[in-house]
Protein backbone atom coordinates (compact mmCIF):
# COMPACT_ATOMS: atom_id res chain seq x y z
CA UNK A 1 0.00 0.00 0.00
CA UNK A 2 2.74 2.21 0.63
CA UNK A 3 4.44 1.90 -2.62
CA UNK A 4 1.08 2.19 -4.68
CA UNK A 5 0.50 5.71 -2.72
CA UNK A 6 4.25 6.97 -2.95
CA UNK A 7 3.89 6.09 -6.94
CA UNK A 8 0.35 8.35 -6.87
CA UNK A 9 1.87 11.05 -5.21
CA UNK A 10 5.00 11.00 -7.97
CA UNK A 11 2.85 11.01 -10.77
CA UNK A 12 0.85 14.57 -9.60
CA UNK A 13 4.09 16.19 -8.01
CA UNK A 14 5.51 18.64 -9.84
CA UNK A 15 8.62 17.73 -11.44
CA UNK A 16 11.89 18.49 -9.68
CA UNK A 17 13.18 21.90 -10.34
CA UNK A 18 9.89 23.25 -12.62
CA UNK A 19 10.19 27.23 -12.71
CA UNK A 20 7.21 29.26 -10.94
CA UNK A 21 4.76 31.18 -13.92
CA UNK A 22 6.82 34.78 -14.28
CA UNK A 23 4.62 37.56 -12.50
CA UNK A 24 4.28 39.46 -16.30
CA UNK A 25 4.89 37.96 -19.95
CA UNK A 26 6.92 40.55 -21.84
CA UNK A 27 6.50 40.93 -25.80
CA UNK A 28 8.89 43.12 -28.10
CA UNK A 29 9.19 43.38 -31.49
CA UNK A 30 12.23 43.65 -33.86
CA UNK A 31 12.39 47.73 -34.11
CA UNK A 32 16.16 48.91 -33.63
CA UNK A 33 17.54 51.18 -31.52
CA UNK A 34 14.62 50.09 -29.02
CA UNK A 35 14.36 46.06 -29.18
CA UNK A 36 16.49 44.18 -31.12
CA UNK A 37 17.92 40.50 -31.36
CA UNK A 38 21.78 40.61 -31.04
CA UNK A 39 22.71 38.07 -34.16
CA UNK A 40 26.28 37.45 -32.72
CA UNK A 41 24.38 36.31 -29.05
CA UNK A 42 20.88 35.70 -29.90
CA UNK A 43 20.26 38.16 -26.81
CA UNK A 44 17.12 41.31 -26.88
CA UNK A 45 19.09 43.93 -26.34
CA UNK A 46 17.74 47.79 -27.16
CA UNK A 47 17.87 50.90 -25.31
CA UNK A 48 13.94 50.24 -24.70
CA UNK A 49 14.87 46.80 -23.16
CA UNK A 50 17.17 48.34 -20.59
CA UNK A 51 14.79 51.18 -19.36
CA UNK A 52 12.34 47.86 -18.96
CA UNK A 53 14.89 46.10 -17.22
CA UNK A 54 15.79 48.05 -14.87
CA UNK A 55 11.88 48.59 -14.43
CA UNK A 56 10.78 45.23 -13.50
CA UNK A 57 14.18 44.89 -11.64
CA UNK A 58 12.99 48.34 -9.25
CA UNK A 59 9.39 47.05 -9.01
CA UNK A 60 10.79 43.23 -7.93
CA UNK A 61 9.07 41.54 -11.03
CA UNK A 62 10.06 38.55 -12.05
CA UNK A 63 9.01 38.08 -15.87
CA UNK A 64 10.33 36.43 -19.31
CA UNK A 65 10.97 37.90 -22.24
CA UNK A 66 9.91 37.02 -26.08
CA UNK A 67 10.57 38.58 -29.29
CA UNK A 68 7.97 38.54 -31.66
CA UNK A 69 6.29 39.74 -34.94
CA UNK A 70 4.09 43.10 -34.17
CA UNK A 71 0.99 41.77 -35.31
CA UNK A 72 1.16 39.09 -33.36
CA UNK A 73 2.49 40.41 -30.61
CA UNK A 74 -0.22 43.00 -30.22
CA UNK A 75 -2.56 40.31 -30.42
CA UNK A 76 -1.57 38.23 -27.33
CA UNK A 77 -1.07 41.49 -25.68
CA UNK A 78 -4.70 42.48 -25.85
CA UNK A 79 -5.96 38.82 -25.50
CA UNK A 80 -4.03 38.48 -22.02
CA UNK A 81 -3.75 39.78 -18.61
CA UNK A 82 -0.32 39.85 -17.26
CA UNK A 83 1.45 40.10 -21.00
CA UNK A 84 2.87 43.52 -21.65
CA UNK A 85 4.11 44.48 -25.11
CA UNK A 86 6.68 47.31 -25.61
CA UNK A 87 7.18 49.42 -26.90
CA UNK A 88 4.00 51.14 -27.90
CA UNK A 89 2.76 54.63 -29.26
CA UNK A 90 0.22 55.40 -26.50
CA UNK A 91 -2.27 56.92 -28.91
CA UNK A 92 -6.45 58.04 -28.19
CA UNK A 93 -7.27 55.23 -30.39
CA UNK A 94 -5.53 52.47 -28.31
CA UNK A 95 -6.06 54.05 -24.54
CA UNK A 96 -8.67 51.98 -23.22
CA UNK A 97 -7.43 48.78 -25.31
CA UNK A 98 -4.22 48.06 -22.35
CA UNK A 99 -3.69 48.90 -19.45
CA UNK A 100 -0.36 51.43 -20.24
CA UNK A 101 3.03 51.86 -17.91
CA UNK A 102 4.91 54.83 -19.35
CA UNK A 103 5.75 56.33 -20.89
CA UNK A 104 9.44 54.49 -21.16
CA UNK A 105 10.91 57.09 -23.51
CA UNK A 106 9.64 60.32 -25.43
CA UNK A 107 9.64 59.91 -29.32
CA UNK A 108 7.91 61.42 -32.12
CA UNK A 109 6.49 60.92 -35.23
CA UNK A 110 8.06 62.92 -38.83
CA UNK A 111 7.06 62.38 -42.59
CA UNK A 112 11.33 62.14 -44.28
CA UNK A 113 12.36 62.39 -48.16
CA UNK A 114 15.62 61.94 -49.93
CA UNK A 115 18.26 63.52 -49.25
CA UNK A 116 18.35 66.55 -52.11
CA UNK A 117 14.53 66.15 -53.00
CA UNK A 118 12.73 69.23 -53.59
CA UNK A 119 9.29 67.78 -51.74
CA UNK A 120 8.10 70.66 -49.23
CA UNK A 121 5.59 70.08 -46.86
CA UNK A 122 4.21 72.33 -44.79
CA UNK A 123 1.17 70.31 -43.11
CA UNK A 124 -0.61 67.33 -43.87
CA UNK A 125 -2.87 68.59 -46.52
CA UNK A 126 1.02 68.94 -48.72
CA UNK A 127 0.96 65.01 -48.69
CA UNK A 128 -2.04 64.23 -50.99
CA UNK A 129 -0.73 63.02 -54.31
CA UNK A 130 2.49 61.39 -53.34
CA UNK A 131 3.58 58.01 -52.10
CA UNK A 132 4.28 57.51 -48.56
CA UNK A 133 5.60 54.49 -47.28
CA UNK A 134 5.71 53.14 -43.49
CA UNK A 135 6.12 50.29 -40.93
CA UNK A 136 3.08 48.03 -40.78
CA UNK A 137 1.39 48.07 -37.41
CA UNK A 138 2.60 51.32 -36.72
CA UNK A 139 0.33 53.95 -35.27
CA UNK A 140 2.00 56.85 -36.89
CA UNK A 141 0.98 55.20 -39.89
CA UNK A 142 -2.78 54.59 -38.96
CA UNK A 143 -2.73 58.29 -37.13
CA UNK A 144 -1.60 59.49 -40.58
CA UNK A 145 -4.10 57.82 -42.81
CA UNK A 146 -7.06 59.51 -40.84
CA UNK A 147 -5.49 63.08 -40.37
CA UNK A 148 -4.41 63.55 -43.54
CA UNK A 149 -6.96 61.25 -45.74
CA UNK A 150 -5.22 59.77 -47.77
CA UNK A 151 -3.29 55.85 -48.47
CA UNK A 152 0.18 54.71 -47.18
CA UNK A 153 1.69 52.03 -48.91
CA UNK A 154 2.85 49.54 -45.57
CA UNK A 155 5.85 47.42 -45.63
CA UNK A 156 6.64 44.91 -43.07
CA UNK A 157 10.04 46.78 -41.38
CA UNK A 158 11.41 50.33 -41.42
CA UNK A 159 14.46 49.26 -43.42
CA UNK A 160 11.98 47.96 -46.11
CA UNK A 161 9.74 51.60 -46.52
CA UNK A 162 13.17 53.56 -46.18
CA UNK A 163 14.45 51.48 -49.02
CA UNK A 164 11.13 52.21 -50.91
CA UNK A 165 12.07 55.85 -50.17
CA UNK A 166 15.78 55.85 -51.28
CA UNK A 167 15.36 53.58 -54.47
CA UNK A 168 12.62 56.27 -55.87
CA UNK A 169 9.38 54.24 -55.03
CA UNK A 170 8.02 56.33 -52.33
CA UNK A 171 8.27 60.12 -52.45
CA UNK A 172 7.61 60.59 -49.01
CA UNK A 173 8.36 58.37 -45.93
CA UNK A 174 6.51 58.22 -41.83
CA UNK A 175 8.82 57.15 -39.01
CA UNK A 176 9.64 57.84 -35.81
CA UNK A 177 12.26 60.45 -35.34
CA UNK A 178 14.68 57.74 -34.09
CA UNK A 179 13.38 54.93 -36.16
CA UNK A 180 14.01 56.29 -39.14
CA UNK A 181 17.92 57.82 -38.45
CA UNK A 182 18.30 54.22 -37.18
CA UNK A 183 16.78 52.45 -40.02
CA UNK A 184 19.08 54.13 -42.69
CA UNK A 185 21.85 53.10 -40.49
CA UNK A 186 21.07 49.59 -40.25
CA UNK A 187 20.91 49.03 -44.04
CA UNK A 188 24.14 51.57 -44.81
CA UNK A 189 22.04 54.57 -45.88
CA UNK A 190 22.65 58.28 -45.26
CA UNK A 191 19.94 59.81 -42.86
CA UNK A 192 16.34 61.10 -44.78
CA UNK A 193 16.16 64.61 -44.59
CA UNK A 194 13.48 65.84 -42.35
CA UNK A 195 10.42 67.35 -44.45
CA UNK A 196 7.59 67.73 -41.46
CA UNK A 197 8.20 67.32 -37.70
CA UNK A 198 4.59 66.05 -36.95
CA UNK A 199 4.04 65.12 -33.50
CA UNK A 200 5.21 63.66 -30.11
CA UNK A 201 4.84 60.26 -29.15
CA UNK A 202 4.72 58.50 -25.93
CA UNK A 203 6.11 55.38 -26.16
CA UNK A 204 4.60 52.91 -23.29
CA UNK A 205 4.72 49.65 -21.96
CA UNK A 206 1.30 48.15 -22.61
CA UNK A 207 -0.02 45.42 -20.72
CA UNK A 208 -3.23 43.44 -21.34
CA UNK A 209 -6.65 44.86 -19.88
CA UNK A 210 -6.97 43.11 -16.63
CA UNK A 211 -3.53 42.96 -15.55
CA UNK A 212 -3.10 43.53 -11.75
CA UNK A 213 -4.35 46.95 -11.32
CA UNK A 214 -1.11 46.99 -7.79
CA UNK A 215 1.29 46.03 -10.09
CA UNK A 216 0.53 48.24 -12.68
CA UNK A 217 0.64 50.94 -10.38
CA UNK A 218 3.68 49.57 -8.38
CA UNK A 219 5.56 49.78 -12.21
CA UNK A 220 4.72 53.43 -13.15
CA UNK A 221 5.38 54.55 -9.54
CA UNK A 222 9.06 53.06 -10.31
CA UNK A 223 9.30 54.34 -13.74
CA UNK A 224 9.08 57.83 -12.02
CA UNK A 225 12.22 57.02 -11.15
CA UNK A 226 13.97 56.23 -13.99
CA UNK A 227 14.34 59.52 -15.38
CA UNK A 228 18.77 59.67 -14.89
CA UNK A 229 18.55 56.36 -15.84
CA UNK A 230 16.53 56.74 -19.26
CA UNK A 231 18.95 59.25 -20.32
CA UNK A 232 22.06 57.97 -20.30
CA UNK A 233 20.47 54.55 -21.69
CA UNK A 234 18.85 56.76 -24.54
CA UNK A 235 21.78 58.88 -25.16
CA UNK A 236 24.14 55.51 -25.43
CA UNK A 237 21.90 53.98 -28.23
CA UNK A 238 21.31 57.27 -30.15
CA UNK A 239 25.13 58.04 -30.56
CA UNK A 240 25.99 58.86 -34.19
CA UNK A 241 22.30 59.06 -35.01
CA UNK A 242 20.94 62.28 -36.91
CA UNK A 243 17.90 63.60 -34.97
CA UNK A 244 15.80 66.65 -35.08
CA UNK A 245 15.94 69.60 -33.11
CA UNK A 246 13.40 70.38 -30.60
């Protein structure tokens, strides 16, 4: 009798060493200087990743981290309490979709041409009759198409609409003002040349509707904090990069 209940009791123990459920399931996408994958380490490294680090490391959070397609990504996001995706234009549009920790870093949203085109735009209304390209997923992009009424032809990474942009297939390009310097970089391309300087951007940590209302509270109360941090973190990944002026 005593072996039959010792052999019960092994079969619905947990196995030795099995790792406790992280407290939040982190999401980021491939979007350099803010989350990439390293290719020499396979590590998600970014200057967004390090502000989040050092977040979940004030606020005692114990979590794991993916990398994932944006589409995707937003998906589980919204479908899941306790998943957080970063990092994420917090837009009117998307407010009550997450529950939002943030903002993680202050960005902004600019329409770019090639360097030496004669394009000039003055406001939105200038962009009607040329092609624009930008990142699929991206809000700027969505923002854009209702503001300024008109079409943007999406491509699946920045590096993809910037080469649209420098190969003559889009006139006109939407990024993020440290996106798009970083973009050009990654695929050995001078910096766009600025054309509009549209708007700020917060860009958040959201976490699914539902997550623990405490612990979203405990991580903005700690990201409060961060300020000293976030700019030397910010200022080490934007080195060399071409940015607007304020």
């Amino acid at each position: 009798m005593t072996f039959r209940f010792m052999l019960v009791a092994m079969m619905f123990a947990a196995p030795a060493g099995a790792l406790a459920e992280p407290d939040l399931k982190l999401i980021t996408e491939e979007n350099p200087p803010y989350n990439f994958q390293n290719p020499e380490n396979g590590a998600i490294e970014g200057s967004a990743v390090e502000i989040v680090q050092a977040l979940m490391k004030g606020a005692g959070v114990d979590y794991s981290l993916t990398l994932m397609p944006w589409n995707r990504a937003f998906r589980e996001t919204r479908a899941n309490a306790g998943t957080c995706l970063f990092v994420v234009n917090r837009t009117p549009e998307r407010e009550t979709l997450f529950d939002w920790v943030g903002p993680l870093i202050h960005g902004g949203w600019a329409i770019y041409r090639r360097p030496g085109s004669d394009i000039i735009i003055n406001s939105l209304a200038d962009l009607k009759g040329h092609t624009i390209a930008g990142k699929m997923g991206s809000a700027s992009v969505d923002t854009l198409e209702n503001e300024a009424g008109i079409t943007v032809t999406r491509t699946s990474k920045d590096e993809l609409a910037a080469r649209m942009l420098f190969h003559g297939r889009a006139d006109l390009w939407v990024s993020g003002v440290v996106d798009a310097p970083a973009a050009t970089r990654a695929i050995g391309m001078p910096p766009p040349e600025l054309a509009l300087l549209w708007k700020p951007a917060d860009l958040s940590l959201a976490c699914g509707r539902g997550t623990d209302p405490a612990l979203v509270e405990k991580l903005n109360a700690v990201n409060r904090t961060l300020d000293e941090l976030r700019k030397k973190v910010i200022a080490h990944h934007l080195e060399g990069l071409s940015l607007p002026e304020d």
